[in-house]
PDB file of N, CA and C in Angstrom:
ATOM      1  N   UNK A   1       1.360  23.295  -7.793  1.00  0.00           N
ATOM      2  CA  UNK A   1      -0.008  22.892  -8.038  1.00  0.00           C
ATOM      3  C   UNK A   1      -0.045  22.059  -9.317  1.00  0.00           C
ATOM      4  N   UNK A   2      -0.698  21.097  -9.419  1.00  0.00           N
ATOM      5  CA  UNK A   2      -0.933  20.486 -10.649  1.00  0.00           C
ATOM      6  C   UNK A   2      -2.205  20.372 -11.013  1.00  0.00           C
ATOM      7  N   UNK A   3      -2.395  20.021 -12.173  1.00  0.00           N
ATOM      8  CA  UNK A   3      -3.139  20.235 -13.303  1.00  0.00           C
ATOM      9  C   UNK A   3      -3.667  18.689 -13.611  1.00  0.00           C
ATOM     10  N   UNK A   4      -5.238  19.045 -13.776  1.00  0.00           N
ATOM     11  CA  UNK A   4      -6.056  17.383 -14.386  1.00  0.00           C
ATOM     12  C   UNK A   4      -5.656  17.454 -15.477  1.00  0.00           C
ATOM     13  N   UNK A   5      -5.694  15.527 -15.592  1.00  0.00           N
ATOM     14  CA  UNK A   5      -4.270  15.168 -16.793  1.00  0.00           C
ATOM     15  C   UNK A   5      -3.084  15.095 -16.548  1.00  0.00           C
ATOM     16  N   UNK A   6      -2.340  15.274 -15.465  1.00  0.00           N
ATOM     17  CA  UNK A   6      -1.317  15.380 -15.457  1.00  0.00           C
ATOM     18  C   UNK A   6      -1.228  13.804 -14.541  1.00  0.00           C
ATOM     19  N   UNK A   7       0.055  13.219 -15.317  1.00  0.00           N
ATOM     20  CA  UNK A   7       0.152  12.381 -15.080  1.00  0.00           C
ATOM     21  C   UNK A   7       1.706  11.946 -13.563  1.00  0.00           C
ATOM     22  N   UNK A   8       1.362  11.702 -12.409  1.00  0.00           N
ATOM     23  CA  UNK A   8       2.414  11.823 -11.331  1.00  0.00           C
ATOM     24  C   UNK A   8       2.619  10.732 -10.672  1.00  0.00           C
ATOM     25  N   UNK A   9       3.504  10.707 -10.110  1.00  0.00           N
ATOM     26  CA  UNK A   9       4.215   9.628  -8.872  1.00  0.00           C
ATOM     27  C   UNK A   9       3.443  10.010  -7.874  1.00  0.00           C
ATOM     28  N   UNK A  10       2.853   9.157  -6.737  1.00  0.00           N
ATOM     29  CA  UNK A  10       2.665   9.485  -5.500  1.00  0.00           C
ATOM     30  C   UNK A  10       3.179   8.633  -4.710  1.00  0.00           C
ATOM     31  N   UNK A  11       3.405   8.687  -2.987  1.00  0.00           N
ATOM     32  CA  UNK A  11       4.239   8.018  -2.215  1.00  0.00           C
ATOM     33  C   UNK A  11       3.259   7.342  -0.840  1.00  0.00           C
ATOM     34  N   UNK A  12       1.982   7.675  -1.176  1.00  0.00           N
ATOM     35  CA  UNK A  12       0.992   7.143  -0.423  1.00  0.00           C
ATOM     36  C   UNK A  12      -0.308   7.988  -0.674  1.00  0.00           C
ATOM     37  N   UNK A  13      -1.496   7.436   0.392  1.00  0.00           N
ATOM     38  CA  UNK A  13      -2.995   7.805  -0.016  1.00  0.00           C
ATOM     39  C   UNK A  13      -3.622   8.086   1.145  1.00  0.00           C
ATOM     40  N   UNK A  14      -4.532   9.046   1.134  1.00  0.00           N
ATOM     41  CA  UNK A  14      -5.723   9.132   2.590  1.00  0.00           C
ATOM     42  C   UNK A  14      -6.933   8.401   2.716  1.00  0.00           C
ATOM     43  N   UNK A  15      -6.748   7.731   3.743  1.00  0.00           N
ATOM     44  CA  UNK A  15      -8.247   7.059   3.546  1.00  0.00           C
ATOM     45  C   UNK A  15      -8.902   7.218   5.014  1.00  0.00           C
ATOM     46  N   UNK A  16     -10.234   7.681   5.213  1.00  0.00           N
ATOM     47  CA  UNK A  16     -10.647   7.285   6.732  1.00  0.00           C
ATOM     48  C   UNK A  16      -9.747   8.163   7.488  1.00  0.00           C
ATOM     49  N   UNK A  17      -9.190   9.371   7.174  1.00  0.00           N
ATOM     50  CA  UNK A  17      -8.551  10.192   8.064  1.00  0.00           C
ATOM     51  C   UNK A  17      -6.894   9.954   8.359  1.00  0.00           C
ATOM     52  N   UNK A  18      -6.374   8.898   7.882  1.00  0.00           N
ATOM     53  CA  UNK A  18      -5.041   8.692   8.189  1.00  0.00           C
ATOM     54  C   UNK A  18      -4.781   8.143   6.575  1.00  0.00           C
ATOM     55  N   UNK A  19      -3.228   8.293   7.115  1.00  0.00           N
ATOM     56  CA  UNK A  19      -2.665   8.831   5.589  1.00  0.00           C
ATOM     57  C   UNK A  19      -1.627   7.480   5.618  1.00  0.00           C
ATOM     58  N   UNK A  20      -1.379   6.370   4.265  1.00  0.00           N
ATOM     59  CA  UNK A  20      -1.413   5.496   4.381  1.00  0.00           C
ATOM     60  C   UNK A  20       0.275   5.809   3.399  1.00  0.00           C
ATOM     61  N   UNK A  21       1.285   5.107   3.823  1.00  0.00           N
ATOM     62  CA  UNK A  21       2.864   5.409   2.721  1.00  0.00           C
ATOM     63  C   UNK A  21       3.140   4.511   2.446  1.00  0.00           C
ATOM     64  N   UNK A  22       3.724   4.740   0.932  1.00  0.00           N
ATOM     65  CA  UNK A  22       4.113   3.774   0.334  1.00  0.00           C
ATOM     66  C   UNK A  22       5.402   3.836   0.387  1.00  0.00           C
ATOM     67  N   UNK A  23       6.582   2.127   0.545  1.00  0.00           N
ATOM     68  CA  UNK A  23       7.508   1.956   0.771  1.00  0.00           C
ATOM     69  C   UNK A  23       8.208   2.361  -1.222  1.00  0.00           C
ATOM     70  N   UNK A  24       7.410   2.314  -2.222  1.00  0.00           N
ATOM     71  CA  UNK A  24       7.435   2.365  -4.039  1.00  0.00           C
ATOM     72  C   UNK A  24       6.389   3.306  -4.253  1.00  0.00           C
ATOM     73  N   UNK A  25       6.863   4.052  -5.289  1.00  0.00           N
ATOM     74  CA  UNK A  25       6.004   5.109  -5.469  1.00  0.00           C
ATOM     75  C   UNK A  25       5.139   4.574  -6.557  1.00  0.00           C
ATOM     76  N   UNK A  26       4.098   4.649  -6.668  1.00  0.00           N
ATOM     77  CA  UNK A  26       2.670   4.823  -7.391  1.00  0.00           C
ATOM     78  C   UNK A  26       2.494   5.548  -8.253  1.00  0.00           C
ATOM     79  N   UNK A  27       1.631   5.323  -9.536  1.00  0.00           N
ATOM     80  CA  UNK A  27       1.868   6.063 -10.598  1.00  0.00           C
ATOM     81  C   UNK A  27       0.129   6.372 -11.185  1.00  0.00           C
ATOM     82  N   UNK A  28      -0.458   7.427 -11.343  1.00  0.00           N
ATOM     83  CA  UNK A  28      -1.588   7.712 -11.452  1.00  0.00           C
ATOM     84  C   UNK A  28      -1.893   9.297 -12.330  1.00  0.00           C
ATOM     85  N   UNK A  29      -3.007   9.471 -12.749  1.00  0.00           N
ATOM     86  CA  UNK A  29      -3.503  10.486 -12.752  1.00  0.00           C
ATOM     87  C   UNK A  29      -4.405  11.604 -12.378  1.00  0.00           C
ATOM     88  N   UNK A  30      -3.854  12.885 -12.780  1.00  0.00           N
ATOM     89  CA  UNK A  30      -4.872  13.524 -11.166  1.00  0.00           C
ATOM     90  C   UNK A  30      -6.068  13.721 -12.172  1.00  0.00           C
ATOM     91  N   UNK A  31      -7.342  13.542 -11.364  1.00  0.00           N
ATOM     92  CA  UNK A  31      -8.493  13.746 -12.296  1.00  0.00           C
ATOM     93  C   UNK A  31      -9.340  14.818 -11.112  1.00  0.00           C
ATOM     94  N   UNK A  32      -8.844  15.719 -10.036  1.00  0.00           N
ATOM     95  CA  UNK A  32      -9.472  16.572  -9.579  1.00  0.00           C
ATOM     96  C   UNK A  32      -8.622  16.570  -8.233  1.00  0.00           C
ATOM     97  N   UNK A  33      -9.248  18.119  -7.561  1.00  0.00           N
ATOM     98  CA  UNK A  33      -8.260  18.592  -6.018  1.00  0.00           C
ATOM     99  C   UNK A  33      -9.675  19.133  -5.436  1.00  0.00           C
ATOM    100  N   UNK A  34      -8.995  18.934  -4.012  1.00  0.00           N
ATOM    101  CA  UNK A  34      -9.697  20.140  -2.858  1.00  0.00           C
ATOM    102  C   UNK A  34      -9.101  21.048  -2.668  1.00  0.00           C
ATOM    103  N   UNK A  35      -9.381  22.261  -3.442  1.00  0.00           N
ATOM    104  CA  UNK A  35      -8.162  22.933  -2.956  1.00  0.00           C
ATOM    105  C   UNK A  35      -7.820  23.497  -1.677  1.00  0.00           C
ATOM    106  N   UNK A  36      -8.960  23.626  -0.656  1.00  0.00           N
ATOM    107  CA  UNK A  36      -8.780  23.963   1.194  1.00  0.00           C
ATOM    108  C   UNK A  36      -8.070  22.974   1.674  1.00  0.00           C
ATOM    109  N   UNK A  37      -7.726  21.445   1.428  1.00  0.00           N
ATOM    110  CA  UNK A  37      -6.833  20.769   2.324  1.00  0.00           C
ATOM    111  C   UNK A  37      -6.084  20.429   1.240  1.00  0.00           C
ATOM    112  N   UNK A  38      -5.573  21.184   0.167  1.00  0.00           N
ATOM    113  CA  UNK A  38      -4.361  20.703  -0.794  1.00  0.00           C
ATOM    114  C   UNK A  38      -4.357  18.815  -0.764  1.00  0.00           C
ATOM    115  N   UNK A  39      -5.393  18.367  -1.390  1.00  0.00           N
ATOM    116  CA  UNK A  39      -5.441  16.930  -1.601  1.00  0.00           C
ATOM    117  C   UNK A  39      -5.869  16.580  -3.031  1.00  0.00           C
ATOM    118  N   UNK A  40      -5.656  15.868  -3.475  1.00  0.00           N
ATOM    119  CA  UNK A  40      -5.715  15.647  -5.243  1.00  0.00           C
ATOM    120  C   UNK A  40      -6.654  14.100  -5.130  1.00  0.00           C
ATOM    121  N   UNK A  41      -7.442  14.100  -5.733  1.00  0.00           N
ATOM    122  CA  UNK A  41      -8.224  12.744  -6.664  1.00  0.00           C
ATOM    123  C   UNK A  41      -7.070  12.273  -7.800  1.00  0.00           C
ATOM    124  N   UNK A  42      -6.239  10.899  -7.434  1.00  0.00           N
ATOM    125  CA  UNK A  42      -5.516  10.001  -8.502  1.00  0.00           C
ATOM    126  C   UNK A  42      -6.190   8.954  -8.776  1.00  0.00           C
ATOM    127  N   UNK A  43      -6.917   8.813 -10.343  1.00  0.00           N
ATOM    128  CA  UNK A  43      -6.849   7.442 -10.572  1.00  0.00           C
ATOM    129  C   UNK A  43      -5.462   6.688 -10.674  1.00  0.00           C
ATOM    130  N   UNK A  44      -5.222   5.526 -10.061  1.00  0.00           N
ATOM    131  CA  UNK A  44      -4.233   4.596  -9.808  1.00  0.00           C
ATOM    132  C   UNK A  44      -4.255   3.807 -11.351  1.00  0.00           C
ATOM    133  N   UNK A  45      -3.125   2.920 -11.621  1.00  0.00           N
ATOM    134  CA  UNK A  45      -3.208   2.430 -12.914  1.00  0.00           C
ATOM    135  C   UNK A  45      -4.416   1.218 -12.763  1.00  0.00           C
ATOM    136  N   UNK A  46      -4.595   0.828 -11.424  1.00  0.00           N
ATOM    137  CA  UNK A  46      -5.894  -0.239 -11.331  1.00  0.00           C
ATOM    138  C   UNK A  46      -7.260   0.150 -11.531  1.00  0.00           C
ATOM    139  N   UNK A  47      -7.125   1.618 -11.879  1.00  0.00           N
ATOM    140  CA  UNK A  47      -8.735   2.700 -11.950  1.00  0.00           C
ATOM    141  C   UNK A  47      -9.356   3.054 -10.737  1.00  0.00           C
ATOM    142  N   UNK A  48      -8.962   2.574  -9.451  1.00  0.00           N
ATOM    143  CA  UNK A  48      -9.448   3.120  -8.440  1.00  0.00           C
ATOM    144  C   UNK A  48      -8.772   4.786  -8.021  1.00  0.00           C
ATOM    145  N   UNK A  49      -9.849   5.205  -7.412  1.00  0.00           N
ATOM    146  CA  UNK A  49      -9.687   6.911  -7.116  1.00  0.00           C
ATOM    147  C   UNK A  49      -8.919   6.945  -5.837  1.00  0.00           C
ATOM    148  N   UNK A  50      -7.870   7.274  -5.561  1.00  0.00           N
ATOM    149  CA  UNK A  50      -7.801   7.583  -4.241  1.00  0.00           C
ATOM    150  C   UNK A  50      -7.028   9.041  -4.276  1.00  0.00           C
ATOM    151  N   UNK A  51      -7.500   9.955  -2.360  1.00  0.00           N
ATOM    152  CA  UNK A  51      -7.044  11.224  -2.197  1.00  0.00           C
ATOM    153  C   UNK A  51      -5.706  11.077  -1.833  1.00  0.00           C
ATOM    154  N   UNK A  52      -5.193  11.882  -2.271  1.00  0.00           N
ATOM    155  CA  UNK A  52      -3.421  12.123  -2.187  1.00  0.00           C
ATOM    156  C   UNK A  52      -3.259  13.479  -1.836  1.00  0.00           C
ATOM    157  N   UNK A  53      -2.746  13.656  -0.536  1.00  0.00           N
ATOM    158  CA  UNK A  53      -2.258  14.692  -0.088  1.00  0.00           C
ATOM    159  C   UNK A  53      -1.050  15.492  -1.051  1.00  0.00           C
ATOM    160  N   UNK A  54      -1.146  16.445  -1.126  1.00  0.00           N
ATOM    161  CA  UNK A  54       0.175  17.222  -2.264  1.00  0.00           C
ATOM    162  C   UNK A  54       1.533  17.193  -1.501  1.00  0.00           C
ATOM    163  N   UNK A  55       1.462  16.933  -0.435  1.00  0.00           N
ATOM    164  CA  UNK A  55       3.081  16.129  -0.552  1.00  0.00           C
ATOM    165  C   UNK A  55       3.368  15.424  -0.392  1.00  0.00           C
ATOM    166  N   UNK A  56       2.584  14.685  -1.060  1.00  0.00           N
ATOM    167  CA  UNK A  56       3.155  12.805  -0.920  1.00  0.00           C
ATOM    168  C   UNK A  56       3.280  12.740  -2.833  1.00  0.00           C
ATOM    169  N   UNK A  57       2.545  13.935  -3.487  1.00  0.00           N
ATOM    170  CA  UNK A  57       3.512  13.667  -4.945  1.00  0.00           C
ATOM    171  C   UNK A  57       4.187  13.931  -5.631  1.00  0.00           C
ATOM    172  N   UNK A  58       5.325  13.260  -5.931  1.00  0.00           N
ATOM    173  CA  UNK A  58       6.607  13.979  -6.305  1.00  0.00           C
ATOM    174  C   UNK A  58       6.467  14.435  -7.942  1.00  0.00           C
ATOM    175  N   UNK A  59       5.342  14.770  -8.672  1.00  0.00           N
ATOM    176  CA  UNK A  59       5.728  15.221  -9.983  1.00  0.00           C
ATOM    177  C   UNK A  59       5.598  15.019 -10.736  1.00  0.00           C
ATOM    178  N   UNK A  60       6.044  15.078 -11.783  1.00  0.00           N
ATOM    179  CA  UNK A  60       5.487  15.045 -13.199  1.00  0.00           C
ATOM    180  C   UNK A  60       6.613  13.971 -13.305  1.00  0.00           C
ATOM    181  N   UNK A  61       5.801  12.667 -14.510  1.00  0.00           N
ATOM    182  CA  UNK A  61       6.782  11.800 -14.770  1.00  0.00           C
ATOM    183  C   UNK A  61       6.426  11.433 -16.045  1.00  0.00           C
ATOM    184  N   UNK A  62       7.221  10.480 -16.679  1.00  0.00           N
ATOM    185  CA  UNK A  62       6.742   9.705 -17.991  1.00  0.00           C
ATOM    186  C   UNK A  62       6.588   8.149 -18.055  1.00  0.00           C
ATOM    187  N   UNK A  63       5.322   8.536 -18.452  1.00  0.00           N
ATOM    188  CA  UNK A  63       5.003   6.899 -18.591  1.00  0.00           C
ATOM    189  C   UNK A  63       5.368   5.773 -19.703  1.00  0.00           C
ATOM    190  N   UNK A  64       6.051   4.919 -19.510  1.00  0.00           N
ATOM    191  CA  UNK A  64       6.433   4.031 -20.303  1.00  0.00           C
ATOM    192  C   UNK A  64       5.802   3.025 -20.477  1.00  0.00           C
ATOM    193  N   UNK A  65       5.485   3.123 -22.146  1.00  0.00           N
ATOM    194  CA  UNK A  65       4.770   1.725 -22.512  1.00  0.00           C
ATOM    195  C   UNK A  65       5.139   0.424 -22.865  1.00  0.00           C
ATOM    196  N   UNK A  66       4.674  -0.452 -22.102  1.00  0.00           N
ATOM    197  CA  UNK A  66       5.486  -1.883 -22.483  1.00  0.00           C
ATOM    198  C   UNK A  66       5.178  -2.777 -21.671  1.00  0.00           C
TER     199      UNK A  66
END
């Protein structure tokens, strides 16, 4: 389970009922969950929100500035 603030990789997004994968993983923060369908709210580094199913994210990472 993760924690708002926590900053993760994800490998795709839900939108409209189908679940959309990414060939590069995505880098965002979780700013809220459902917890009945294990899905997380990521802002993306572009500021848009999208739902991320919990296993499409692999984890805790570090962000590098530059």
């Amino acid at each position: 389970m993760y924690k708002a603030g926590e900053t993760v990789r994800y490998w795709g997004v839900k939108t409209g009922g189908l679940t959309w994968l990414s060939a590069e993983a995505l880098t965002g923060k979780i700013i809220g969950q459902q917890r009945e369908e294990r899905i997380y709210k990521i802002e993306g580094q572009s500021g848009t929100v999208q739902d991320v199913p919990e296993r499409l994210i692999d984890g805790d990472c570090e962000v590098k500035a530059g």
